[in-house]
Protein backbone atom coordinates (compact mmCIF):
# COMPACT_ATOMS: atom_id res chain seq x y z
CA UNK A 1 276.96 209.82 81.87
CA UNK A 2 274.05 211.84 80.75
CA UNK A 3 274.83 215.57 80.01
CA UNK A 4 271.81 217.00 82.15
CA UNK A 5 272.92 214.79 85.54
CA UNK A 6 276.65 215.75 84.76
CA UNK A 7 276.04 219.31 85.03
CA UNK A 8 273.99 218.82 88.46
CA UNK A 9 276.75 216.69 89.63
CA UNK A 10 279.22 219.65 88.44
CA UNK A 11 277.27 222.16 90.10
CA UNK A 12 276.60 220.28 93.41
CA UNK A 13 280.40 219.90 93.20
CA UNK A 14 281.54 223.51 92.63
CA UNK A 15 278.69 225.08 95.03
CA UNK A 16 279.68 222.71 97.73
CA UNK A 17 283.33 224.34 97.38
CA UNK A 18 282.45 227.65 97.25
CA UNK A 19 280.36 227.02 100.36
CA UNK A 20 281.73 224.63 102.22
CA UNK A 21 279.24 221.96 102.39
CA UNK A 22 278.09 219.37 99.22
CA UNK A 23 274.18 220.09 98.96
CA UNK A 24 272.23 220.46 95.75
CA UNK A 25 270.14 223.75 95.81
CA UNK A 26 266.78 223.08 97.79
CA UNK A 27 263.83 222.52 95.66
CA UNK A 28 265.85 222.31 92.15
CA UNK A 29 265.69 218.46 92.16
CA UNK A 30 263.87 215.31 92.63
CA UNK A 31 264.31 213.28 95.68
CA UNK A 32 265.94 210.57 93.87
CA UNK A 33 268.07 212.74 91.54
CA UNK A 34 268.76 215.04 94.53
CA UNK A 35 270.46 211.36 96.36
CA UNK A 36 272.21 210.84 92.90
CA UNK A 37 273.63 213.73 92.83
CA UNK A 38 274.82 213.66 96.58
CA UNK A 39 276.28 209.85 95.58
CA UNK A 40 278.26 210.95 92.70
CA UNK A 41 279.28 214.28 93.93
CA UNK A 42 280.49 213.40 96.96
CA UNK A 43 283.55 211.99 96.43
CA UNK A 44 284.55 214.45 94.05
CA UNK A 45 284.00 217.44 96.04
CA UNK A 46 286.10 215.71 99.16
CA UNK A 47 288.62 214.99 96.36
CA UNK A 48 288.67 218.85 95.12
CA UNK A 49 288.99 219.85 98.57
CA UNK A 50 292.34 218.02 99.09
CA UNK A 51 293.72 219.55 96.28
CA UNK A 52 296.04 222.42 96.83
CA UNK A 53 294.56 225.57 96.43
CA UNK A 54 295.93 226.17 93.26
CA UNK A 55 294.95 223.20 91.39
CA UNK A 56 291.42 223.78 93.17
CA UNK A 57 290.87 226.95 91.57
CA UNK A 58 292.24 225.67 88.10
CA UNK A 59 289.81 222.96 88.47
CA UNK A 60 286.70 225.35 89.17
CA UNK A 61 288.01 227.53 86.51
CA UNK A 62 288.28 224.50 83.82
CA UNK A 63 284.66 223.56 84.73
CA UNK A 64 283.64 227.00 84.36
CA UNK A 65 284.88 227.50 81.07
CA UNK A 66 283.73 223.53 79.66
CA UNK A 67 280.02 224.49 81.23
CA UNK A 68 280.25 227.87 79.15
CA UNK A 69 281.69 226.98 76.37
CA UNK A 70 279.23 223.42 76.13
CA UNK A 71 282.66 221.53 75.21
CA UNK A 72 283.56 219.10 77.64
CA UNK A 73 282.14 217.51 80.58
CA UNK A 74 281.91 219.91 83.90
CA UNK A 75 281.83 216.95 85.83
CA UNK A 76 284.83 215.41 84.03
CA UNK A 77 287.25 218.05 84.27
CA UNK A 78 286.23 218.50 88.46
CA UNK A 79 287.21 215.11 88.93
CA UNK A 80 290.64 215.63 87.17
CA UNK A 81 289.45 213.82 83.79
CA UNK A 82 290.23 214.14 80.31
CA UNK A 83 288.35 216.68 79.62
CA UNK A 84 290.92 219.18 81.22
């Protein structure tokens, strides 16, 4: 997956968490990046969400520290990957 789309997916992923509803930010994306992101994201968001709490917050936290740190794939580590 390319590195750039991962971290939109990541993002769409943790902001949809934090807010309760899987949307890109408005006007930060194409229209057919911004449906991409909503494909791929999707699932994994509804999958973080049945999580128990605390493995939801270790999740956000991992992808936090793989996005600051540039090692590891956000994405990845949301979605319960190898890159936790």
């Amino acid at each position: 997956m390319d590195g750039g789309a991962a971290d939109e997916f990541a993002q769409a992923v943790a902001l949809g968490w934090v807010l309760g509803d899987l949307k890109p930010l408005p006007g930060t994306l194409s229209a057919g990046l911004r449906r991409e992101v909503e494909a791929e994201a999707r699932p994994v968001g509804k999958e973080l969400k049945a999580l128990p709490r605390a493995e939801q917050l270790s999740r956000i936290d991992a992808m936090r520290a793989a996005a600051l740190s540039c090692k590891g794939d956000p994405f990845d580590v949301l979605s319960g990957g190898a890159s936790r």
